[in-house]
Protein backbone atom coordinates (compact mmCIF):
# COMPACT_ATOMS: atom_id res chain seq x y z
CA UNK A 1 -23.74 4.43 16.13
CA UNK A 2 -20.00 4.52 17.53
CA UNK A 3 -19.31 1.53 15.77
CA UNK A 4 -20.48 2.95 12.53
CA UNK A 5 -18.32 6.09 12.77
CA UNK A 6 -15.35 4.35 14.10
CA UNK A 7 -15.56 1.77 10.58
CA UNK A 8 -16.04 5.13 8.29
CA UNK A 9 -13.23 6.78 10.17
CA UNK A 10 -10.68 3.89 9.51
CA UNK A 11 -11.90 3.12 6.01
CA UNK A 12 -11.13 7.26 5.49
CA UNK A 13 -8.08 6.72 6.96
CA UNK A 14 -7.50 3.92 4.94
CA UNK A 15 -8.46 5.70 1.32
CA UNK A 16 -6.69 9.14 2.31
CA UNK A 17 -3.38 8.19 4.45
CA UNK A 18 -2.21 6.68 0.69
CA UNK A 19 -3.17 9.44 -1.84
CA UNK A 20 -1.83 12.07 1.40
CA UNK A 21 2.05 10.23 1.65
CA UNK A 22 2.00 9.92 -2.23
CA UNK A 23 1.31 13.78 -2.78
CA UNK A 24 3.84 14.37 0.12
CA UNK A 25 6.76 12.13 -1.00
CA UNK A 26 5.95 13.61 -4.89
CA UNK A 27 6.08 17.19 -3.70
CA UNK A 28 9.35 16.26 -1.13
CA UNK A 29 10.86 15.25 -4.63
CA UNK A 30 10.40 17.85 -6.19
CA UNK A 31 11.18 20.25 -3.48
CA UNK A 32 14.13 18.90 -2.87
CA UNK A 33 16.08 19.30 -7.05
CA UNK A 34 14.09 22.71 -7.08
CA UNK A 35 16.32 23.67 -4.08
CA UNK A 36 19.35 22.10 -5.05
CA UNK A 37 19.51 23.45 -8.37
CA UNK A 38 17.04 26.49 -8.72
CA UNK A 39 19.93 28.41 -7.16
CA UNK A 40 22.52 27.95 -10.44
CA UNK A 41 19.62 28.49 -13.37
CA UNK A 42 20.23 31.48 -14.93
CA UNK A 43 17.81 33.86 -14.26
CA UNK A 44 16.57 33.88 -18.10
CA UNK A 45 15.67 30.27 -18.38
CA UNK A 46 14.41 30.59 -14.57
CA UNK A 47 10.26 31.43 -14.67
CA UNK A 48 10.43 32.66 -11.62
CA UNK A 49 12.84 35.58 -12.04
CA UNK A 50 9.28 36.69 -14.54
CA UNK A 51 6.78 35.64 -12.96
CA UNK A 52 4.63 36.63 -9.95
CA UNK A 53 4.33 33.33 -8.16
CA UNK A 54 7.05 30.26 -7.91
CA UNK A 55 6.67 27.58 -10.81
CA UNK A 56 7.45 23.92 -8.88
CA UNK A 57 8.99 21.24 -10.92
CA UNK A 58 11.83 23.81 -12.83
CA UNK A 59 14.67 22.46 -10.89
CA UNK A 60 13.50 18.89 -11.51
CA UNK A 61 13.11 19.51 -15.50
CA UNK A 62 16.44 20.48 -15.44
CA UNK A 63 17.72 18.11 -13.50
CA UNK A 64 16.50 15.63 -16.26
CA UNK A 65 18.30 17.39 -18.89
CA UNK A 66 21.01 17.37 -17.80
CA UNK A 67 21.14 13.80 -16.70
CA UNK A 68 20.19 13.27 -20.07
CA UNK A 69 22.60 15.46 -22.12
CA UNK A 70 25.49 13.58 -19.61
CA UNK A 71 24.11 9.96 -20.85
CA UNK A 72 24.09 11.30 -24.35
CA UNK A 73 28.07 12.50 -23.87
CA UNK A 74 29.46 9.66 -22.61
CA UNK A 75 27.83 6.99 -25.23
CA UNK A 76 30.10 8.76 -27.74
CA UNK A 77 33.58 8.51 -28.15
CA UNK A 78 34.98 11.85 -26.84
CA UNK A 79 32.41 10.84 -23.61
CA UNK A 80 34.11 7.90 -22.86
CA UNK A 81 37.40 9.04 -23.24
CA UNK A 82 36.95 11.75 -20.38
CA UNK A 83 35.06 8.97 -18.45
CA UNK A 84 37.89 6.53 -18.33
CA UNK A 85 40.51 9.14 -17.26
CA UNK A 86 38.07 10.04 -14.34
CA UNK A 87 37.57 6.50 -13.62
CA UNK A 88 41.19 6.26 -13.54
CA UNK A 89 41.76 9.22 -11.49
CA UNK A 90 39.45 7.76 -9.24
CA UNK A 91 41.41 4.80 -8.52
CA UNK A 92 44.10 5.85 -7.42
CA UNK A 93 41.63 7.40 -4.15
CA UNK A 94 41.93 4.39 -1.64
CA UNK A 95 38.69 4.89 -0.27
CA UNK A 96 36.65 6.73 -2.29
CA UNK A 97 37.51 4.13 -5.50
CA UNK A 98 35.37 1.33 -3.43
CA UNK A 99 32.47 4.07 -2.66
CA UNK A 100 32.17 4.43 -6.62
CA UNK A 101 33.01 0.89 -7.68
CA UNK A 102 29.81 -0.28 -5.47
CA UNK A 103 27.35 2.32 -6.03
CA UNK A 104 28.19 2.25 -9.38
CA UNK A 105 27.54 -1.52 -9.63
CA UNK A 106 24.64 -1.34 -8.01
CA UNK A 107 23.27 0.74 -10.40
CA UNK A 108 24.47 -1.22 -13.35
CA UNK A 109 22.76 -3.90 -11.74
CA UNK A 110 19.45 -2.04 -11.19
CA UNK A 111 19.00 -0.32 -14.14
CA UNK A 112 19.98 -3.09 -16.81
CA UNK A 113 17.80 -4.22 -19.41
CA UNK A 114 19.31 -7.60 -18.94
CA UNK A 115 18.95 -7.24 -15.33
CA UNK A 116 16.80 -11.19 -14.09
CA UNK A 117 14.05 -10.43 -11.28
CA UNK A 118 13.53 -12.81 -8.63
CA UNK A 119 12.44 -16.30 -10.44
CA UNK A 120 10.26 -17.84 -7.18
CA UNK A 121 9.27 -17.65 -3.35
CA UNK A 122 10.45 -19.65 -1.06
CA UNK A 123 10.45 -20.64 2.35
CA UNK A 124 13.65 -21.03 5.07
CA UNK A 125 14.20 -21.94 8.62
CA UNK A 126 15.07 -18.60 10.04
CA UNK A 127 16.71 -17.78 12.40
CA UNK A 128 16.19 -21.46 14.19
CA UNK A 129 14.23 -24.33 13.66
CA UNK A 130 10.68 -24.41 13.65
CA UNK A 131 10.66 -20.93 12.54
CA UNK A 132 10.34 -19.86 8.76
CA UNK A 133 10.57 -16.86 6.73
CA UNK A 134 9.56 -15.49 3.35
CA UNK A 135 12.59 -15.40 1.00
CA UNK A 136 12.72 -14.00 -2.68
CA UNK A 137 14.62 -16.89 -4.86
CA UNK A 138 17.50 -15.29 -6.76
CA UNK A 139 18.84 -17.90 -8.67
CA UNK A 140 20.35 -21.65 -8.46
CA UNK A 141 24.21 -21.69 -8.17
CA UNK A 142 27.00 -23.92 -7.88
CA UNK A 143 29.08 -24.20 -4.72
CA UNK A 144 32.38 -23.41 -6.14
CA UNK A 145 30.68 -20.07 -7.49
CA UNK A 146 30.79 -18.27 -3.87
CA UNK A 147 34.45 -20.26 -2.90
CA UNK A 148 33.50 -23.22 -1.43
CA UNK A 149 34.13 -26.75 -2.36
CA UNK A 150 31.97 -27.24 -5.96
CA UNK A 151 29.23 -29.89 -6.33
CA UNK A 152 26.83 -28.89 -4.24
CA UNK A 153 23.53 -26.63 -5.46
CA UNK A 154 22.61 -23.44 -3.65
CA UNK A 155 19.99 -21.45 -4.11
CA UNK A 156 20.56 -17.38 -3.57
CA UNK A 157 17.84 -16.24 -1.59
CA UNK A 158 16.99 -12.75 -0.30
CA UNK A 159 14.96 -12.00 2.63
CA UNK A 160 13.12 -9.29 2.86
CA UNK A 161 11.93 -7.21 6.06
CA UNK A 162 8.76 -6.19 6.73
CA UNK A 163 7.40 -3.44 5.93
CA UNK A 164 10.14 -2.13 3.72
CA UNK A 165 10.74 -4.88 1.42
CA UNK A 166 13.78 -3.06 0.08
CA UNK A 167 16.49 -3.86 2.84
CA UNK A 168 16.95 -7.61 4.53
CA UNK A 169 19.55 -10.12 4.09
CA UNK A 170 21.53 -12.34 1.54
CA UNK A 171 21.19 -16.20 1.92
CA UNK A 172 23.12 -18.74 0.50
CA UNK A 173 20.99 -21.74 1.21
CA UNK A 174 21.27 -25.63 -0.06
CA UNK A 175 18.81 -26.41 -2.06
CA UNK A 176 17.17 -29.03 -0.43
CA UNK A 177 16.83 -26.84 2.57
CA UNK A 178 14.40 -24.32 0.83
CA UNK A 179 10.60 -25.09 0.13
CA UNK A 180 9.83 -23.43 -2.81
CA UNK A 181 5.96 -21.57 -2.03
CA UNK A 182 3.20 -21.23 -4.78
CA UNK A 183 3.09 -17.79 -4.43
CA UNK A 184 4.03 -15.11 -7.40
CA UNK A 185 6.40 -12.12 -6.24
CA UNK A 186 4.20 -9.73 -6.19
CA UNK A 187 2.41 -11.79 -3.63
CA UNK A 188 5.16 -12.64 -1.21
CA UNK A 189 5.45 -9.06 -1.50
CA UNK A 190 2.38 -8.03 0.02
CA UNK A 191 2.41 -10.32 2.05
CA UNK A 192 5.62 -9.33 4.04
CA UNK A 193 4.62 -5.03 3.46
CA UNK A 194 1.45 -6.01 5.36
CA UNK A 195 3.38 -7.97 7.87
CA UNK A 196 0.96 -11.08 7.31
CA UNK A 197 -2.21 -9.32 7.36
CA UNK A 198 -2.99 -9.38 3.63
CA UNK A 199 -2.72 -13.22 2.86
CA UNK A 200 -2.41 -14.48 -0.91
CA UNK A 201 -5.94 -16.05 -0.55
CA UNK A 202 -7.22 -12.82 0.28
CA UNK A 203 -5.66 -11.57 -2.37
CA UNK A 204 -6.84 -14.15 -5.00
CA UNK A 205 -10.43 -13.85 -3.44
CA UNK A 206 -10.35 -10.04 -3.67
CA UNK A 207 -9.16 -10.12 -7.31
CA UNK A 208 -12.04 -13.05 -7.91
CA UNK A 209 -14.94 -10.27 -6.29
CA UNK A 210 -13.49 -7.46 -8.70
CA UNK A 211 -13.63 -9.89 -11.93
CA UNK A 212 -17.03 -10.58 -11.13
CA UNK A 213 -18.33 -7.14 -10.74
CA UNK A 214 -16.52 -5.71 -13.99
CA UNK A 215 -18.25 -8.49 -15.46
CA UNK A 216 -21.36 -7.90 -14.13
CA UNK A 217 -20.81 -4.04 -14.55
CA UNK A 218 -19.94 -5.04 -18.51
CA UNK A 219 -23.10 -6.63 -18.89
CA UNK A 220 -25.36 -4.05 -17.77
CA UNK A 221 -24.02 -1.55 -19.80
CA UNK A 222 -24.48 -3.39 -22.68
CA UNK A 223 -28.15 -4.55 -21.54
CA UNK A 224 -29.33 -1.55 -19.24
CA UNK A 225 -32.70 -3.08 -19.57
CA UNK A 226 -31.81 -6.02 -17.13
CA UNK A 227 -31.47 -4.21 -13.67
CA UNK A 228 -30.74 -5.92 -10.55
CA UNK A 229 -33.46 -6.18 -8.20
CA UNK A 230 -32.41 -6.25 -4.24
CA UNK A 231 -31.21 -9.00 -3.09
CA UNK A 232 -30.39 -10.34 -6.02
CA UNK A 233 -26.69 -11.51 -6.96
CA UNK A 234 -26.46 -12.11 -10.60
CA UNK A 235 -28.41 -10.36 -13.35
CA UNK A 236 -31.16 -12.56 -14.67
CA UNK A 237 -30.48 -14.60 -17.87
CA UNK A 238 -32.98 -13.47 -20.63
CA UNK A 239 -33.26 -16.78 -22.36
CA UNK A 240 -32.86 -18.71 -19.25
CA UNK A 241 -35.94 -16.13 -17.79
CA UNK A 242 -37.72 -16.15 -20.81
CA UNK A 243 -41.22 -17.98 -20.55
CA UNK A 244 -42.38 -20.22 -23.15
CA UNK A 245 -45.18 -19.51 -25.26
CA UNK A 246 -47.24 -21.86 -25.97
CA UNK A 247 -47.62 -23.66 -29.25
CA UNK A 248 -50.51 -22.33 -31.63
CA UNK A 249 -53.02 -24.79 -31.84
CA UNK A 250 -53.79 -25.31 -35.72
């Protein structure tokens, strides 16, 4: 009996602790541009000053306007005129010129339509031999590319630390000292969030299960007539199950 309510507990746990810090990081987001900027809306375009109970979400709406209304600026001509001279101004700030010149690369670099994703998985000898970690396979470049003497292939690898995938380390690894995995991203990166419990062949057997039950599922919507009985793992074939009738005798 322990053992029963000690499985339903985790597997609540397991179903609620996900939908409970999604809810909570949504709501900390919008929280956080209500306070920052509820403050500064006039009071006419602010439901609140009206109504008898606080409207979430006005600060954030806003927020996206704005953003919006800045992007729409500074694609036109007068925009990028006033965006230059800042950028200028900005350069001549010793350290706050490398602050903006790196965020604002990294942004670039995030949120560009050309932007490549990682191409494969790969393996490494990290941090000594005998020891290997996951790595995220950038792409192949030349030596002479990162300053050193050209001619040789390297691959640019990332390695990612478990369980925030986000933040690791840059590699700059021969090519002939990565094994390249048979794994898809999105499977090296599960595998690392889970910090090795969630293999890929669990993964590809889980996603093998669910196929087979929408299929299943699919079927006996179409043909409610053909019910499982217990026990039983597949839903009977009606021309395999039908019995033959025997031929009229003339």
């Amino acid at each position: 009996m322990l053992g029963k309510l000690r499985t339903y507990f985790l597997t609540g746990v397991v179903v609620a602790a996900p939908i409970a810090i999604t809810i909570w990081l949504v709501w900390w987001f919008v929280s956080l541009f209500d306070s920052l900027l509820k403050p500064y809306i006039p009071s006419v375009y602010n439901p609140d000053s009206y109504l008898p109970f606080t409207v979430p979400g006005v600060g954030l709406v806003f927020a996206l306007v704005g953003i919006t209304l800045i992007g729409a600026l500074a694609a036109n001509l007068v925009g990028r005129t006033l965006l230059n001279f800042g950028e200028r101004t900005l350069d001549r700030m010793p350290i706050i010129r490398s602050v903006y010149k790196a965020v604002k690369q990294i942004f670039e670099t995030a949120l560009s339509s050309n932007a490549s994703n990682f191409s494969s998985v790969g393996f490494i000898g990290y941090p000594r031999e005998g020891v290997n970690v996951v790595c995220f396979i950038a792409r192949e470049l030349d030596s002479g590319e990162i300053g050193l003497e050209p001619g040789i292939t390297y691959y640019s690898a990332f390695m990612p630390t478990t369980p925030n995938p986000t933040s690791g380390f840059l590699f700059f690894v021969e090519k002939d000292q990565v094994t390249i995995l048979d794994l898809t991203v999105e499977e090296a990166a599960k595998l690392v969030i889970s910090a090795g419990l969630v293999t890929p062949k669990q993964m590809r057997e889980a996603n093998v299960s669910v196929a087979d039950e929408e299929d299943t599922l699919s079927m006996l919507i179409a043909h409610p007539e053909q019910v499982l009985k217990p026990g039983q793992k597949t839903a009977p074939n009606r021309k395999k199950s039908a019995a033959k009738k025997p031929a009229k005798k003339r």
